[in-house]
C-alpha atoms as a PDB file:
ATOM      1  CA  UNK A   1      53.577  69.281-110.969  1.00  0.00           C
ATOM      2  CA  UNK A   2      50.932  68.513-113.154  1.00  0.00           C
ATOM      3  CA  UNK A   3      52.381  65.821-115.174  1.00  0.00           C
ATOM      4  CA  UNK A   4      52.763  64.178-111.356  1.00  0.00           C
ATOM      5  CA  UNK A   5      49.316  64.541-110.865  1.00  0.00           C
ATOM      6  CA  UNK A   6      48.262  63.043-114.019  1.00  0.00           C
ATOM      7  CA  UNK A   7      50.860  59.866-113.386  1.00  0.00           C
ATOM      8  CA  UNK A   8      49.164  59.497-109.989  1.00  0.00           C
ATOM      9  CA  UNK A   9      45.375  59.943-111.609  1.00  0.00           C
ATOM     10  CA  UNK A  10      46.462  56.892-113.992  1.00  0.00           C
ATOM     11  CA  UNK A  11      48.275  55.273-111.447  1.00  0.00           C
ATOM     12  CA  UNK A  12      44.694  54.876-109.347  1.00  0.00           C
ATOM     13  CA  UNK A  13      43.209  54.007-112.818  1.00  0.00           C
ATOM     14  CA  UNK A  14      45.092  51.260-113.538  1.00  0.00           C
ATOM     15  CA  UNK A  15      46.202  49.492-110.375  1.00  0.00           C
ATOM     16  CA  UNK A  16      43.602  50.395-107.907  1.00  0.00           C
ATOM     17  CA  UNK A  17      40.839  50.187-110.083  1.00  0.00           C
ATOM     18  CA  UNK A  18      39.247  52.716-108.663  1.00  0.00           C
ATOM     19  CA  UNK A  19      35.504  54.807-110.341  1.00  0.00           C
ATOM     20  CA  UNK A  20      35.564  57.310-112.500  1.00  0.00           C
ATOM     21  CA  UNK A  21      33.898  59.272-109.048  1.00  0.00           C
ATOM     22  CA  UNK A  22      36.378  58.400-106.766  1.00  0.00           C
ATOM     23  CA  UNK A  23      39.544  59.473-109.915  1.00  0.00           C
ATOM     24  CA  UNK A  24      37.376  62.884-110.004  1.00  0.00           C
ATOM     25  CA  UNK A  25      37.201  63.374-106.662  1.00  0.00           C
ATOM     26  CA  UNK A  26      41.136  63.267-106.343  1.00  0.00           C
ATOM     27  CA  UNK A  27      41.749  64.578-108.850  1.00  0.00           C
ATOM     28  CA  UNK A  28      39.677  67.793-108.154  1.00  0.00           C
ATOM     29  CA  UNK A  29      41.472  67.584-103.890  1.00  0.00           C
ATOM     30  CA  UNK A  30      44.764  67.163-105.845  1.00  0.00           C
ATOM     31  CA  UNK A  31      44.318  70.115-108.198  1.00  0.00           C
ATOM     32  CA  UNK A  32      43.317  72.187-104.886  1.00  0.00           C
ATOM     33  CA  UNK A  33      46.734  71.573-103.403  1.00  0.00           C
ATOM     34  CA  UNK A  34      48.730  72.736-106.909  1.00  0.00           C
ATOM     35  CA  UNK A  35      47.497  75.273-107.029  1.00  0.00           C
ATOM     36  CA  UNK A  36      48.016  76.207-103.804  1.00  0.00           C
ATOM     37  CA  UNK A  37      51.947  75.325-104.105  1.00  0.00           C
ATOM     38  CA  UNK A  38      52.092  77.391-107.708  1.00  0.00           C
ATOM     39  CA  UNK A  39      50.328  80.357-105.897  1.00  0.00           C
ATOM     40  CA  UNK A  40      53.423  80.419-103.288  1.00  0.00           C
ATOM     41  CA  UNK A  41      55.559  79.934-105.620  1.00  0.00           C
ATOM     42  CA  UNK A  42      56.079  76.243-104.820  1.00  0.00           C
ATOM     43  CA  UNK A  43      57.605  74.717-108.620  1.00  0.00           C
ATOM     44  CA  UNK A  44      59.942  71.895-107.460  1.00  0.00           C
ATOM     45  CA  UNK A  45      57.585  68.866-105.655  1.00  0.00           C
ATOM     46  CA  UNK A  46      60.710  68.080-103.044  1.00  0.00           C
ATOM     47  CA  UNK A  47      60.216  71.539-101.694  1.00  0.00           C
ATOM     48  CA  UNK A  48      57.105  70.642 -99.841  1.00  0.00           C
ATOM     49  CA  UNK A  49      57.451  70.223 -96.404  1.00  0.00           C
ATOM     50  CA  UNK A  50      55.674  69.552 -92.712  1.00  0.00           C
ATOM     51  CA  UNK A  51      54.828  73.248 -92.644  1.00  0.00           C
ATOM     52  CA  UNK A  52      53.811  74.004 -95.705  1.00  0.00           C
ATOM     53  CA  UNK A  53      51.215  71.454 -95.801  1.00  0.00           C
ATOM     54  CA  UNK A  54      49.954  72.557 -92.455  1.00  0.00           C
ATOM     55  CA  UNK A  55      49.575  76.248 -93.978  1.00  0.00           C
ATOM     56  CA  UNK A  56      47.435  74.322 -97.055  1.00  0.00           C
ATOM     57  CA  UNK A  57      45.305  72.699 -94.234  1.00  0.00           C
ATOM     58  CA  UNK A  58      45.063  76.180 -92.503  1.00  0.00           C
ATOM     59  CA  UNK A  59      43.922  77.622 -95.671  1.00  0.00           C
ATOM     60  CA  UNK A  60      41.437  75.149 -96.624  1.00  0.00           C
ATOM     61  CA  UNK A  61      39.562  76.381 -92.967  1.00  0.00           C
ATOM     62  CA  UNK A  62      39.336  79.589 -93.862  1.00  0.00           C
ATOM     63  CA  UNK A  63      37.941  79.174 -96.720  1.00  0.00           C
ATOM     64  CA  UNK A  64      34.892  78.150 -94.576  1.00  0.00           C
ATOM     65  CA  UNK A  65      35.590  74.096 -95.424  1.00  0.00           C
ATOM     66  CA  UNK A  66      34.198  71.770 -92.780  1.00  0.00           C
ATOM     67  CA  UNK A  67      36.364  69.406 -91.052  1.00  0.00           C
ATOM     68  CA  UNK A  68      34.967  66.591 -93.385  1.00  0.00           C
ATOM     69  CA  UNK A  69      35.956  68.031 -96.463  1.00  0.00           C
ATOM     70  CA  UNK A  70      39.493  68.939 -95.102  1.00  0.00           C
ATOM     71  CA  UNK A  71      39.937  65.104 -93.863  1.00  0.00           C
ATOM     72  CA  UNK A  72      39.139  64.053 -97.525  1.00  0.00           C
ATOM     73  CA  UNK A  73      41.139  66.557 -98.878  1.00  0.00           C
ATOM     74  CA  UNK A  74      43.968  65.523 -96.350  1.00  0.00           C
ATOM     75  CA  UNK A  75      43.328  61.763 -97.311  1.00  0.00           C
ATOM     76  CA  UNK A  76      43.766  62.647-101.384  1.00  0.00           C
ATOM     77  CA  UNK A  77      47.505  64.376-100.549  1.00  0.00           C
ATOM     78  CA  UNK A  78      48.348  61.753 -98.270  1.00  0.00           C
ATOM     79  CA  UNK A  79      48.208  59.218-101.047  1.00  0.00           C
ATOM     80  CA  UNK A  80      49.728  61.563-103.300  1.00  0.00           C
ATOM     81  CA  UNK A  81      52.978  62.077-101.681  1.00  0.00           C
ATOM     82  CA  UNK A  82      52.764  58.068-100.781  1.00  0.00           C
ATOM     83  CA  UNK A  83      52.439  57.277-104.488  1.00  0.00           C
ATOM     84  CA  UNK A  84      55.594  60.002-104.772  1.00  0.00           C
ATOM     85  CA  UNK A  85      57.830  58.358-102.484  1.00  0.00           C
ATOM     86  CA  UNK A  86      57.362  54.677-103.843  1.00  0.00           C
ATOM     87  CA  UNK A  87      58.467  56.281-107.045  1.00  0.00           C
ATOM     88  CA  UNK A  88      61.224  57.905-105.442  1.00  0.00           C
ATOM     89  CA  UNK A  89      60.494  61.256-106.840  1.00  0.00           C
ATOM     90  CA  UNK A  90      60.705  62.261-103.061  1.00  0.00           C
ATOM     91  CA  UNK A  91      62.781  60.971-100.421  1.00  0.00           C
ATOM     92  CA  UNK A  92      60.557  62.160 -97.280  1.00  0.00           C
ATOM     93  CA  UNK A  93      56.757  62.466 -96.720  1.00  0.00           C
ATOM     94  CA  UNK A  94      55.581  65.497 -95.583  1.00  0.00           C
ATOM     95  CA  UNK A  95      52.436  64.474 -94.800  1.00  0.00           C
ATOM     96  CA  UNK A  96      52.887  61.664 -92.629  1.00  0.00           C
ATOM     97  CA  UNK A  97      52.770  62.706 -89.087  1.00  0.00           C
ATOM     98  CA  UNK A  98      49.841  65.045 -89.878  1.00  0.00           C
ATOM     99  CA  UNK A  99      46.392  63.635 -88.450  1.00  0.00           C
ATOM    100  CA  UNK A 100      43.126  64.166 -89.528  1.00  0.00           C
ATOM    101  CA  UNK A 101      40.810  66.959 -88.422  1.00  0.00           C
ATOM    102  CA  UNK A 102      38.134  64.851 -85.566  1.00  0.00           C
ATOM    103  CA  UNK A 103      35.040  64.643 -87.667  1.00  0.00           C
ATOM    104  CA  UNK A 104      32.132  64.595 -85.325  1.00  0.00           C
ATOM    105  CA  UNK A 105      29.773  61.489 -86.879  1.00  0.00           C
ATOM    106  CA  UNK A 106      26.294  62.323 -87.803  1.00  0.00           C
ATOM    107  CA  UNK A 107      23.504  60.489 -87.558  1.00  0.00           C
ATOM    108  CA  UNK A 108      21.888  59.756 -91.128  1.00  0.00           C
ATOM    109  CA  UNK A 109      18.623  60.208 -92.366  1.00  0.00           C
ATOM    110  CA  UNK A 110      16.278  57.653 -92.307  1.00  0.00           C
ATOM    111  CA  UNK A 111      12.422  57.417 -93.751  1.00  0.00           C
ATOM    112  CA  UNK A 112       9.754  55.551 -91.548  1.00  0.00           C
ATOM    113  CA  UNK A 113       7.980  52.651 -93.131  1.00  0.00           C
ATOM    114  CA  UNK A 114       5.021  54.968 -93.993  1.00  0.00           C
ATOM    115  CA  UNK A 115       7.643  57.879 -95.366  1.00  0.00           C
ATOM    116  CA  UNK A 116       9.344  54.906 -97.952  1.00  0.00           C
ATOM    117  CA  UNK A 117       5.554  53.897 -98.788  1.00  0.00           C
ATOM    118  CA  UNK A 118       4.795  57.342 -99.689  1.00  0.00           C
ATOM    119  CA  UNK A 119       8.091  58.041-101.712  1.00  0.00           C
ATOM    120  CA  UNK A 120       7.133  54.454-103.420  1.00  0.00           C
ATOM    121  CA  UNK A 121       3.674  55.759-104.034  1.00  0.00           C
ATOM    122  CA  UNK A 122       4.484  58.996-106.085  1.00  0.00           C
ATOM    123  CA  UNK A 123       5.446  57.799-109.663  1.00  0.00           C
ATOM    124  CA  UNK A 124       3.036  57.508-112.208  1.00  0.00           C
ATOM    125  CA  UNK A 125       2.585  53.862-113.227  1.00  0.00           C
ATOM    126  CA  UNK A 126       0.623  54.722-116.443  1.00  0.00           C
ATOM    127  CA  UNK A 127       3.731  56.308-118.075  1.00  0.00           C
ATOM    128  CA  UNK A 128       7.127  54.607-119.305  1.00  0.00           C
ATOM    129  CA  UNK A 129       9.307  57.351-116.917  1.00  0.00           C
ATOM    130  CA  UNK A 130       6.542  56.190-114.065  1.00  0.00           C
ATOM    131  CA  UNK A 131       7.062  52.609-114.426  1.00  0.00           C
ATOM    132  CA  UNK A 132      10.863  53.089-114.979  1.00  0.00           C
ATOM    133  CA  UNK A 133      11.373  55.402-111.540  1.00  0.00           C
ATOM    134  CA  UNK A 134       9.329  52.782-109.752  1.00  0.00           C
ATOM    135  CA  UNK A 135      11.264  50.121-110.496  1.00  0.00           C
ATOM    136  CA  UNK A 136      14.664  52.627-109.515  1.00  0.00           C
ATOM    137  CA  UNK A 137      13.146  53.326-106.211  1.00  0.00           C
ATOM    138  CA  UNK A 138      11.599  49.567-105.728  1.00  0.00           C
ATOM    139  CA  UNK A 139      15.841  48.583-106.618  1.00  0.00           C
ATOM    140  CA  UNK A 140      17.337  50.660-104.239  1.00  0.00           C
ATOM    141  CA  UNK A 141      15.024  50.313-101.474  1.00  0.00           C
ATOM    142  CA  UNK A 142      15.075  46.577-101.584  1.00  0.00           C
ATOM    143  CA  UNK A 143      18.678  46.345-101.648  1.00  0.00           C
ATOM    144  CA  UNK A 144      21.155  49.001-100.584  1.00  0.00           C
ATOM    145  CA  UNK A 145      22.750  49.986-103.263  1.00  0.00           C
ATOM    146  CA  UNK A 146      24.192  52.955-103.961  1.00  0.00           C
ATOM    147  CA  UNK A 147      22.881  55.630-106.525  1.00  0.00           C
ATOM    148  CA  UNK A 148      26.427  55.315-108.773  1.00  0.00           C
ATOM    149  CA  UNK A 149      25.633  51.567-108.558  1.00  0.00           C
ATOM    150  CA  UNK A 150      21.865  51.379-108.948  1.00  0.00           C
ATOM    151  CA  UNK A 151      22.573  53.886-112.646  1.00  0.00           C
ATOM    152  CA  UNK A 152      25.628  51.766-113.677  1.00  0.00           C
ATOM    153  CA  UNK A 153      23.453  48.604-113.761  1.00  0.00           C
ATOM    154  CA  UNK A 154      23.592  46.349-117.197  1.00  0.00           C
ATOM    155  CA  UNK A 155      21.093  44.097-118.426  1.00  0.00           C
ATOM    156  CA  UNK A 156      23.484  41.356-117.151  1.00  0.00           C
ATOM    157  CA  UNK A 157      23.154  42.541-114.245  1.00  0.00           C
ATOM    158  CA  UNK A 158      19.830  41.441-113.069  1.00  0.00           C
ATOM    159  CA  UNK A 159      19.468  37.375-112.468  1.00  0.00           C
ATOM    160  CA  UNK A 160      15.540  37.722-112.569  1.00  0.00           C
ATOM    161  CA  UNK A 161      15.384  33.906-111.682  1.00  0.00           C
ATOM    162  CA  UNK A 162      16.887  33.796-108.564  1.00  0.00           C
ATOM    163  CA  UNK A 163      16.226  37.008-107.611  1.00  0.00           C
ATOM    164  CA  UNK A 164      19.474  39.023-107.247  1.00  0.00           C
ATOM    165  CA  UNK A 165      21.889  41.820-108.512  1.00  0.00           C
ATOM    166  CA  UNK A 166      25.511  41.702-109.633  1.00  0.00           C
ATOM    167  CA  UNK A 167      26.712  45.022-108.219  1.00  0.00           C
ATOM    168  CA  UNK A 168      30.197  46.540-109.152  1.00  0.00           C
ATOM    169  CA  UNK A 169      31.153  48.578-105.965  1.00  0.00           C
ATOM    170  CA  UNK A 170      33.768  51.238-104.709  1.00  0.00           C
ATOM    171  CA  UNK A 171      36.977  49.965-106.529  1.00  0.00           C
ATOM    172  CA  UNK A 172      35.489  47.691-108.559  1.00  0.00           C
ATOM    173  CA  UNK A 173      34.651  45.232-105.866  1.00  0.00           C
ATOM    174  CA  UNK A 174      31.733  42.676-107.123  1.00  0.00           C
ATOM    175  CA  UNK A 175      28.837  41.644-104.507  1.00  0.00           C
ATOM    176  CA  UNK A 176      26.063  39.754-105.072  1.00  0.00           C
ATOM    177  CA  UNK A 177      22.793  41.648-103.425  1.00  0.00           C
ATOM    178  CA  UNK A 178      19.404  39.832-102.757  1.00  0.00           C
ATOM    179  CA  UNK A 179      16.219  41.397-104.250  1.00  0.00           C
ATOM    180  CA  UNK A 180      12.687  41.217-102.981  1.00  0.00           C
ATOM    181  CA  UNK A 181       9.840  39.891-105.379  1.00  0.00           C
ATOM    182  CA  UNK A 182       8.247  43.096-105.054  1.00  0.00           C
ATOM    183  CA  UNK A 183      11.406  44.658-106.604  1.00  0.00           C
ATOM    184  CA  UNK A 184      12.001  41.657-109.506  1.00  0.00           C
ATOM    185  CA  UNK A 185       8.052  42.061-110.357  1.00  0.00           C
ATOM    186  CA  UNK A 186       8.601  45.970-110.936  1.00  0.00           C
ATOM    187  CA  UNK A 187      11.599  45.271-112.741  1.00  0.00           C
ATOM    188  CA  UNK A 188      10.060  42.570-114.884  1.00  0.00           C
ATOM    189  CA  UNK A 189       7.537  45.496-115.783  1.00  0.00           C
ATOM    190  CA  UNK A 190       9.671  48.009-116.949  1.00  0.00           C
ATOM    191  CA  UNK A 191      11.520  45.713-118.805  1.00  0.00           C
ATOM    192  CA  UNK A 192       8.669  44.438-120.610  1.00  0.00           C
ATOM    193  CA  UNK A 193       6.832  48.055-121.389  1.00  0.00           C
ATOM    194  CA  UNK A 194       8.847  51.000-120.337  1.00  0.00           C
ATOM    195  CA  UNK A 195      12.394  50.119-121.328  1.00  0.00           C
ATOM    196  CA  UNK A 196      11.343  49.240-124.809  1.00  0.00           C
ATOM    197  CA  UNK A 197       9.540  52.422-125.104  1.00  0.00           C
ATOM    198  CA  UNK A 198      12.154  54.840-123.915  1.00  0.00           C
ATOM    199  CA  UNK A 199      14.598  52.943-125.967  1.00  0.00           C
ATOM    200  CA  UNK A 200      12.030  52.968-129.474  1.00  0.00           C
ATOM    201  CA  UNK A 201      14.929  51.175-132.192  1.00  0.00           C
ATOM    202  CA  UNK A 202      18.152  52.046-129.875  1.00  0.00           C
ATOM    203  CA  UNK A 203      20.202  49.767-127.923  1.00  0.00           C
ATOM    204  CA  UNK A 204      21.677  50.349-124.636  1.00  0.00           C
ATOM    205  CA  UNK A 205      23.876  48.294-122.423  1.00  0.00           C
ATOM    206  CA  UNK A 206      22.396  49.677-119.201  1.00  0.00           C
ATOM    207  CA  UNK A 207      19.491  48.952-117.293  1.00  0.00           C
ATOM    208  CA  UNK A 208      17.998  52.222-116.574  1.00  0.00           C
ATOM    209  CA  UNK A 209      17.291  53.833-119.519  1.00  0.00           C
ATOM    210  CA  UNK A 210      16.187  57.796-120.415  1.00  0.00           C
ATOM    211  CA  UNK A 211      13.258  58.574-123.093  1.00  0.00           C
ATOM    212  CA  UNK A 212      16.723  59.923-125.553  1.00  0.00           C
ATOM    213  CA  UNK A 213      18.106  56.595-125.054  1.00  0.00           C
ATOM    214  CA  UNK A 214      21.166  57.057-122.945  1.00  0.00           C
ATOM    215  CA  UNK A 215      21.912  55.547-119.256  1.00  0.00           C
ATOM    216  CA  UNK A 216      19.958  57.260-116.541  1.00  0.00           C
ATOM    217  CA  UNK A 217      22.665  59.827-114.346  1.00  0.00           C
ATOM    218  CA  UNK A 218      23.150  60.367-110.772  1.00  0.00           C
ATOM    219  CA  UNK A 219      22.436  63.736-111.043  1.00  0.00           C
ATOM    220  CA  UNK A 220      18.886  63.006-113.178  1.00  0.00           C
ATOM    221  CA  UNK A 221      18.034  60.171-110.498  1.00  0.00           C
ATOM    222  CA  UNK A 222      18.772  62.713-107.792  1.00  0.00           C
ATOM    223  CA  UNK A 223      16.291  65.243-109.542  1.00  0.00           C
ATOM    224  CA  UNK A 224      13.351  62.742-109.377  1.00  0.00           C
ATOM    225  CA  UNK A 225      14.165  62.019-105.897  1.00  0.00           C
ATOM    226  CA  UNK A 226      13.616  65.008-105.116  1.00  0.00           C
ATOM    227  CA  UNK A 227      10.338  65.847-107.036  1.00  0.00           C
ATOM    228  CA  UNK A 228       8.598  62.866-105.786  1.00  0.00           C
ATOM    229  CA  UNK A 229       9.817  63.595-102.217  1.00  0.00           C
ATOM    230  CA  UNK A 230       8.309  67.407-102.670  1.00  0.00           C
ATOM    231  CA  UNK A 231       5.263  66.045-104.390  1.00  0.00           C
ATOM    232  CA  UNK A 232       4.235  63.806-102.034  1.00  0.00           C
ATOM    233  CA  UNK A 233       4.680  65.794 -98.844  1.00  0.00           C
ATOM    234  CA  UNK A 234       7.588  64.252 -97.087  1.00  0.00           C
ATOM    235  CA  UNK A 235       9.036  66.087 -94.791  1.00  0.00           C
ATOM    236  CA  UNK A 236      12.353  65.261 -93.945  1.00  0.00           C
ATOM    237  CA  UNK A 237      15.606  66.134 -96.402  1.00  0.00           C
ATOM    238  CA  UNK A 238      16.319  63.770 -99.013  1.00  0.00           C
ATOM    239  CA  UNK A 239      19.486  62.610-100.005  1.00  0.00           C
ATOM    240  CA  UNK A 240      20.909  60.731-102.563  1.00  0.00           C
ATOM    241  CA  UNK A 241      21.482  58.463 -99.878  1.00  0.00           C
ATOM    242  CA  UNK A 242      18.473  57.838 -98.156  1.00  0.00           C
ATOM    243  CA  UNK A 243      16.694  55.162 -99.210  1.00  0.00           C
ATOM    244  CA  UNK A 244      20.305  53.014 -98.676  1.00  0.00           C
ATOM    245  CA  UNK A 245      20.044  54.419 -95.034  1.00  0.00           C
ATOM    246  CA  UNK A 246      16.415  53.337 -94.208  1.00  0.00           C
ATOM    247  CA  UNK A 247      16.895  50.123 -95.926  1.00  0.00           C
ATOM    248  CA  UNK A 248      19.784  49.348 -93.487  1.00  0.00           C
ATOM    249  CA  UNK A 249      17.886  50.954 -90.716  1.00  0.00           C
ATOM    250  CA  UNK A 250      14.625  49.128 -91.611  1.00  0.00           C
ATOM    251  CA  UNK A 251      16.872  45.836 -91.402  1.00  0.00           C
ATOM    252  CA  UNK A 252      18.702  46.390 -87.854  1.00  0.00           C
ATOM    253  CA  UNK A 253      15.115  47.022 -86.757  1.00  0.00           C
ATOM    254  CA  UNK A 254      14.057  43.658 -87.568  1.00  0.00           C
ATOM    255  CA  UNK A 255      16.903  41.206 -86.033  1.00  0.00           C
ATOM    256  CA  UNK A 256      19.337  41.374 -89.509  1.00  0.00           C
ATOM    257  CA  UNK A 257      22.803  40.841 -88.147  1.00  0.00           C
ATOM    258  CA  UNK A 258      25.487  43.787 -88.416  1.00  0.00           C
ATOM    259  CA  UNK A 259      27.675  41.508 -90.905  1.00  0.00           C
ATOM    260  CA  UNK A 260      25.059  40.512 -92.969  1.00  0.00           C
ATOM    261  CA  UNK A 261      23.696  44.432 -93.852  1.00  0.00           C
ATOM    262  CA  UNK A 262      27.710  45.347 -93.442  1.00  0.00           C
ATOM    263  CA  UNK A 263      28.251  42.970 -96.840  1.00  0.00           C
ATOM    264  CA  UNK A 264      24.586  43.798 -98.892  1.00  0.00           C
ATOM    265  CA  UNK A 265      26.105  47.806 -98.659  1.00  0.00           C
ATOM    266  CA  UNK A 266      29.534  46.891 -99.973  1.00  0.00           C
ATOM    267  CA  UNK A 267      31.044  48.475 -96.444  1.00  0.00           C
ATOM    268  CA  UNK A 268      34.920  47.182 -96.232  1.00  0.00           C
ATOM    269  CA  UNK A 269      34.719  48.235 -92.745  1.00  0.00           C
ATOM    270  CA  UNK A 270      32.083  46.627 -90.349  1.00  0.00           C
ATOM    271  CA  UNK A 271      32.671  50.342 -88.138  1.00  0.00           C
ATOM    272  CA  UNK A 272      31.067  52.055 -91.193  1.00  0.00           C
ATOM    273  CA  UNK A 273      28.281  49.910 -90.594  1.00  0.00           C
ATOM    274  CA  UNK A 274      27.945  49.915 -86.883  1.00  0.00           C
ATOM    275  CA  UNK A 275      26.420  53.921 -87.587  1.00  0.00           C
ATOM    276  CA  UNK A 276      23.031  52.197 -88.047  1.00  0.00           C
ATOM    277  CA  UNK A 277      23.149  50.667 -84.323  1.00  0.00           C
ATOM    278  CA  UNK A 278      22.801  54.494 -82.867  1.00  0.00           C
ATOM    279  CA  UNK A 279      19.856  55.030 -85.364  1.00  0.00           C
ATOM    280  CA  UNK A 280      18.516  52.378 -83.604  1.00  0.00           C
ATOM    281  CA  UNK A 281      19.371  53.341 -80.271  1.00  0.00           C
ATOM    282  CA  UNK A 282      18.298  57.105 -81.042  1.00  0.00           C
ATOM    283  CA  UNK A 283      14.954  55.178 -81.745  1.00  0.00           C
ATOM    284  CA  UNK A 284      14.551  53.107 -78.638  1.00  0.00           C
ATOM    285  CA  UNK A 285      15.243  56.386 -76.565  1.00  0.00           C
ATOM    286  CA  UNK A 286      12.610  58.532 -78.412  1.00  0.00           C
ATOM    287  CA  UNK A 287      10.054  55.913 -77.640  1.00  0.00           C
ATOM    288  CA  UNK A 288      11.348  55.536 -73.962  1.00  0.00           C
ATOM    289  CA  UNK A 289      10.681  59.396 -73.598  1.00  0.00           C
ATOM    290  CA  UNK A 290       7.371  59.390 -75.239  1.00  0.00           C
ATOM    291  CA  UNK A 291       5.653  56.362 -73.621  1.00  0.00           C
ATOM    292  CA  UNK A 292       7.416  55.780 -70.200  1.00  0.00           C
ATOM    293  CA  UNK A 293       5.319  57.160 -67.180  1.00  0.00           C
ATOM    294  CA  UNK A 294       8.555  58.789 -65.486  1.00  0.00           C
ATOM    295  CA  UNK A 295      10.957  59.756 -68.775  1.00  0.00           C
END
């Protein structure tokens, strides 16, 4: 079964296009269903039916897995036994009447004005990693992005003249993002003092740069979130995700049109935008409480 999975890991590769994230992240949900089949003794693919999957699913619960990481779990073998019958190594999906778990839709978290001042506030401007995180933070604020996008930045990325971004999105879907001049000003910096000094005599592709030379990671990006957030007193939980949240939420709040935000964050789906309208609402019902005479 493994040779299967590794036909349907190139098979994503090649035709869909699809991250090196994403082909991890099915991978890994993939590998999680093998190895349940080889545990129950599972060896020929066609064997798999209705039930057994059901009994995976069942599993995957009691092994304390929320209903969110089931559904993407779900979503992974669905397209694996899709990709299976179109090559006709199976004649029957057994996956297809099964429905994903209800997820119940959180709310994300957002910073205030005053919270994304602070976080902006925090790194040291006298030093090349200073000047270099402000211009990450300055990036992502002003436009959106996402963390894997924001780190896999080029130089040719950046159209400092007119004052936008070529992004490469989920599936390798280019957008073009506006950036503030607050954002192309902090960039122009680092470019001009910081990059050069991380870099010393290397080269790099990449925009964002560590003091060894090599492209800045999600995980290291993530870190220094994290410090400045600690650092500067902010109280809410950070996530990699944040920033990308209160710049959408910071948008809705000031007339910006659902489409418009839906195509600066790369969404396919205008519904996976529409979370940032009960943000909003959320907000107009806290201030209702807190000010109205009779709330």
């Amino acid at each position: 079964m493994n040779n299967l999975q590794d036909s349907f890991i190139s098979y994503l590769a090649v035709v869909k296009g699809l991250s090196k994230n994403t082909l991890e992240s099915y991978g890994r949900d993939i590998s999680k269903c093998v190895a349940y089949l080889e545990e129950r003794g599972v060896v020929d693919i066609r064997e798999v039916d209705y039930k057994v999957i059901l009994d995976f699913l069942t599993h995957l619960r009691e092994q304390n897995l929320n209903a969110r990481s089931v559904a993407r779990i779900l979503v992974s073998i669905k397209q694996f036994f899709k990709f299976l019958l179109a090559e006709k190594i199976i004649e029957k999906d057994p996956t297809f009447l099964i429905r994903p778990p209800k997820i119940r839709t959180s709310i994300p978290g957002v910073l205030s004005l005053s919270g994304v001042e602070k976080l902006l506030s925090a790194p040291d401007g006298k030093t090349p990693e200073g000047v270099r995180d402000l211009a990450m933070l300055e990036v992502l604020y002003a436009t959106g992005i996402r963390v894997t996008e924001l780190v896999s930045l080029q130089l040719n990325s950046v159209n400092f003249e007119l004052g936008y971004l070529m992004v490469y999105g989920k599936g390798g879907k280019e957008r073009i993002v506006p950036v503030g001049d607050k954002a192309i000003a902090n960039l122009k910096e680092y470019m001009n003092t910081s990059r050069p000094s991380l870099l010393k005599s290397r080269k790099s592709v990449y925009l964002f740069v560590t003091r060894r030379g090599g492209k800045m990671t999600r995980q290291g990006f993530w870190k220094l979130i994290k410090g400045y957030a600690s650092r500067t007193g902010i109280g809410k939980k950070i996530s990699p995700h944040t920033l990308r949240h209160s710049f959408a939420t910071h948008l809705l709040e000031r007339g910006a049109d659902l489409r418009t935000i839906q195509i600066m964050l790369g969404h396919s789906d205008i519904s996976t935008t529409q979370i940032y309208t009960h943000i909003e609402r959320e907000r107009l019902k806290e201030i209702h409480r807190k000010y109205h005479p009779r709330s």
